[in-house]
N, C-alpha and C. Protein backbone atom coordinates (compact mmCIF):
# COMPACT_ATOMS: atom_id res chain seq x y z
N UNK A 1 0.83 -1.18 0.00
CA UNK A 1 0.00 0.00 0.00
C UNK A 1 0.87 1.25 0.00
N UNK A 2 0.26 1.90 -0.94
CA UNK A 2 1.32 3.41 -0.58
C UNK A 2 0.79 4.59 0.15
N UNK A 3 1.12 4.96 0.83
CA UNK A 3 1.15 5.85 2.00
C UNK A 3 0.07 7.27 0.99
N UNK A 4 -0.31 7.33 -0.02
CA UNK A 4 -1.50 8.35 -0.78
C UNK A 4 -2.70 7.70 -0.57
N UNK A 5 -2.93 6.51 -0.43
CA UNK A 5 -3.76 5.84 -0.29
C UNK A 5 -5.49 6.80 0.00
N UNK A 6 -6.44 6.64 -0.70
CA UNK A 6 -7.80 7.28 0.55
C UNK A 6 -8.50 6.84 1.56
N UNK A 7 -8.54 7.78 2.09
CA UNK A 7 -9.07 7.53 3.78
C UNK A 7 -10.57 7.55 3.27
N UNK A 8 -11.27 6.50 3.94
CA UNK A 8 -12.59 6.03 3.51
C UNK A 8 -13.49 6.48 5.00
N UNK A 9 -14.40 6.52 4.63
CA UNK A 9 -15.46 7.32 5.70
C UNK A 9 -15.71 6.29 7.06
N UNK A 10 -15.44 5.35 7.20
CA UNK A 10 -14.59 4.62 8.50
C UNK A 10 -13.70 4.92 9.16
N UNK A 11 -12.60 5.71 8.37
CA UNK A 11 -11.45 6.22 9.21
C UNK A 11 -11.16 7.40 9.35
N UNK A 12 -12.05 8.43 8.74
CA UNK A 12 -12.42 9.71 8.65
C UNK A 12 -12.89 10.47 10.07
N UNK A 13 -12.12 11.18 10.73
CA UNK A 13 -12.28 11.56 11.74
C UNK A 13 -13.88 12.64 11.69
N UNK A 14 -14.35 12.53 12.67
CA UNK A 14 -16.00 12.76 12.84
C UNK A 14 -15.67 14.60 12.34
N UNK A 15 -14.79 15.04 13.05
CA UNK A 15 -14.53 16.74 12.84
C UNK A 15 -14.44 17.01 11.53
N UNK A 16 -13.41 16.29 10.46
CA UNK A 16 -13.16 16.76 9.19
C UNK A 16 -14.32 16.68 8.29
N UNK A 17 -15.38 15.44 8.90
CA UNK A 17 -16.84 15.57 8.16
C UNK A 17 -17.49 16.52 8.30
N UNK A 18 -17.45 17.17 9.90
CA UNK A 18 -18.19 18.14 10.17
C UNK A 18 -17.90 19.49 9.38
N UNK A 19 -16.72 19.31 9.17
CA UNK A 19 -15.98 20.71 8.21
C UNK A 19 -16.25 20.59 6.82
N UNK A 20 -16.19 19.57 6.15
CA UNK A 20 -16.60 19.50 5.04
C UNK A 20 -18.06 20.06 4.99
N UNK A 21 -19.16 19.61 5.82
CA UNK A 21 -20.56 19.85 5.07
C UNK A 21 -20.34 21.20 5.69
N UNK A 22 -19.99 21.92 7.06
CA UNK A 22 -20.24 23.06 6.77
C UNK A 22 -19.67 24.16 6.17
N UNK A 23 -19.02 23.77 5.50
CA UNK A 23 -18.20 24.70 3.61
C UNK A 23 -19.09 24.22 3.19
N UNK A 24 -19.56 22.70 2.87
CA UNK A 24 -20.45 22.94 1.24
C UNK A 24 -22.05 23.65 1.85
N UNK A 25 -22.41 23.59 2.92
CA UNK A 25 -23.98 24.55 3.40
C UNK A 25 -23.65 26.01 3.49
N UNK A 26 -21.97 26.63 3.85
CA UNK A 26 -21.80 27.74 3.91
C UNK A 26 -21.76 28.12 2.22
N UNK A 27 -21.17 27.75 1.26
CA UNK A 27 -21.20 27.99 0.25
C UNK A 27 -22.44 27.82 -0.48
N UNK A 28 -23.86 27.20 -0.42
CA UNK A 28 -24.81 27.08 -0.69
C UNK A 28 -25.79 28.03 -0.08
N UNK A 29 -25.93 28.23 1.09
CA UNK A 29 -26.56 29.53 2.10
C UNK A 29 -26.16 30.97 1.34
N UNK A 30 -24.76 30.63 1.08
CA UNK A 30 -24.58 32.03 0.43
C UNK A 30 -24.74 32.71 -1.21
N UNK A 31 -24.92 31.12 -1.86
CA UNK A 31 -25.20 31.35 -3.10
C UNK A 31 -26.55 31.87 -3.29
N UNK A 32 -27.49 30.93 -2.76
CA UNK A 32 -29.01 31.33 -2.21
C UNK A 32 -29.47 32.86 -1.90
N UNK A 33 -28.50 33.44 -0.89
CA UNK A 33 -28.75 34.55 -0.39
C UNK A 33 -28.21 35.82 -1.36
N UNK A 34 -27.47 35.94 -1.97
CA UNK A 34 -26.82 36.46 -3.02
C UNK A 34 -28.04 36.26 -4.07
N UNK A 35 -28.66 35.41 -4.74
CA UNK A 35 -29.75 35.22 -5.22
C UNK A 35 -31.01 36.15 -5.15
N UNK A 36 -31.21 36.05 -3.79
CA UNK A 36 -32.53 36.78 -3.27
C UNK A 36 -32.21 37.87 -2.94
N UNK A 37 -30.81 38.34 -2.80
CA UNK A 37 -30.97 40.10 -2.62
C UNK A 37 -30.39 40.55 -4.29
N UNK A 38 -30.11 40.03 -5.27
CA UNK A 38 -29.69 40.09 -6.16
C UNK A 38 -31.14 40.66 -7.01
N UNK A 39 -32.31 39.94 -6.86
CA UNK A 39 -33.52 39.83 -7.33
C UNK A 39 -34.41 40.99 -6.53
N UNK A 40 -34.09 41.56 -5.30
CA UNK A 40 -34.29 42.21 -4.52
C UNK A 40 -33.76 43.67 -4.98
N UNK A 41 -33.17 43.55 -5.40
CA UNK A 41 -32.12 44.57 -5.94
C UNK A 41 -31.50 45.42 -4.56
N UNK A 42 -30.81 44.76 -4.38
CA UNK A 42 -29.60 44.68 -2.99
C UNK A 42 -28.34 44.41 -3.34
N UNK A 43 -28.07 45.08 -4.33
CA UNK A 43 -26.67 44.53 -5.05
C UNK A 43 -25.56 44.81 -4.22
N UNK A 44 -25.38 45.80 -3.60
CA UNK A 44 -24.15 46.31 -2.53
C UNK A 44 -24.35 45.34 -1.46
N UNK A 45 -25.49 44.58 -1.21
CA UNK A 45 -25.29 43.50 -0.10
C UNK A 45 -25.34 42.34 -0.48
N UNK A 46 -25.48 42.11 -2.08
CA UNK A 46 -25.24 40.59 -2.78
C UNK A 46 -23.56 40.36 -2.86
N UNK A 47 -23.00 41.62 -2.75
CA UNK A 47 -21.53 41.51 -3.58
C UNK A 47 -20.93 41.57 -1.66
N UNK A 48 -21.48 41.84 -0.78
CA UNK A 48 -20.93 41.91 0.11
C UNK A 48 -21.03 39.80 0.59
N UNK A 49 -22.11 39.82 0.40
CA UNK A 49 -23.04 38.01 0.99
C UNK A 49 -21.84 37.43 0.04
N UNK A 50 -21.44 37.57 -1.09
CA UNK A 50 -20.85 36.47 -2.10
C UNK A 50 -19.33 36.84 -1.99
N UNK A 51 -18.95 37.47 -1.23
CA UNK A 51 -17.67 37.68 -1.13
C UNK A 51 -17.41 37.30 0.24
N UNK A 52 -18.00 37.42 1.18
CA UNK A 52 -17.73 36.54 2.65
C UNK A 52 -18.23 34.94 2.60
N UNK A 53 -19.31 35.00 1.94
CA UNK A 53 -19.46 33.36 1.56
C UNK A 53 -18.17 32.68 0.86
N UNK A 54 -17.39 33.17 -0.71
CA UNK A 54 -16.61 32.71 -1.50
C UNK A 54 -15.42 32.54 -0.36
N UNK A 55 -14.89 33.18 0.61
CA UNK A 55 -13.47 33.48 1.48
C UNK A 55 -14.02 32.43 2.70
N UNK A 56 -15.77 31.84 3.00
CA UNK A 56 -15.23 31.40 3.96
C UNK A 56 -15.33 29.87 3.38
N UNK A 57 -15.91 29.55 2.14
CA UNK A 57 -15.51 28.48 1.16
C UNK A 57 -14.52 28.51 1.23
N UNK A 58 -13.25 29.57 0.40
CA UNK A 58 -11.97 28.77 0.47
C UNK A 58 -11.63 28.57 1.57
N UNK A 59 -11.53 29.02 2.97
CA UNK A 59 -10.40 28.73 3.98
C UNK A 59 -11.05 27.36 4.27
N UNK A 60 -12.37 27.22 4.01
CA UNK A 60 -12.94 26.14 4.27
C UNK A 60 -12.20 24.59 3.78
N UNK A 61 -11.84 25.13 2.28
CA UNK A 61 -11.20 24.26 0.95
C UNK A 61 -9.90 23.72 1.60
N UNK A 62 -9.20 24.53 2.10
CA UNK A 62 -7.86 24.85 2.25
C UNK A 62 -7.86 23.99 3.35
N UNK A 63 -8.45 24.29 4.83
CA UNK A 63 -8.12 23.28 5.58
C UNK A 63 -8.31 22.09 5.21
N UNK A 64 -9.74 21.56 4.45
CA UNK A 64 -9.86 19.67 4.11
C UNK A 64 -8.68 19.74 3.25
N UNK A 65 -8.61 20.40 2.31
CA UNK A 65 -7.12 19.79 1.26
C UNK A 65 -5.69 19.35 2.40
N UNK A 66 -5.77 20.06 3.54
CA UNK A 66 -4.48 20.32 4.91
C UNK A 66 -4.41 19.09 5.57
N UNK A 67 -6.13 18.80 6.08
CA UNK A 67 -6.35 17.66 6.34
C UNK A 67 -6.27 16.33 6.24
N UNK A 68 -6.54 16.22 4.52
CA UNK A 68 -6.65 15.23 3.95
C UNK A 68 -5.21 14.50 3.56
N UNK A 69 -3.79 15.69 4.03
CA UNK A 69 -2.48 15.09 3.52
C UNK A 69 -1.80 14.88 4.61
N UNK A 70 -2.34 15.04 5.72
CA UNK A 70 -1.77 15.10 6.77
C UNK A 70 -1.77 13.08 7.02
């Protein structure tokens, strides 16, 4: 076996799951909401919603990618 191997959802520590879904619900909450003030015509608070949503997606990204090589 070589040490790249994937870690399968048996050996997946309970926290890194928890981090995963909440990036993909934070990134979905915010697509949503960006949506409805977009249509709202709330554009100075769509561009504000989709730019704290997109930054807390990546750091989100960034730790599972950290995670996952560790």
């Amino acid at each position: 076996m070589t040490p790249i191997d994937r870690i399968t959802a048996a050996t997946e520590e309970p926290s890194s799951t928890l981090l995963r879904w909440v990036t993909v619900l934070t990134g979905l909450v915010s697509i949503v909401a960006v949506v409805i003030l977009s249509l709202t015509d709330n554009t100075e608070a769509a561009a504000a919603v989709g730019s704290i949503g997109t930054a807390v997606t990546a750091i989100g990204g960034v730790q599972l990618s950290m995670r996952s090589r560790q």
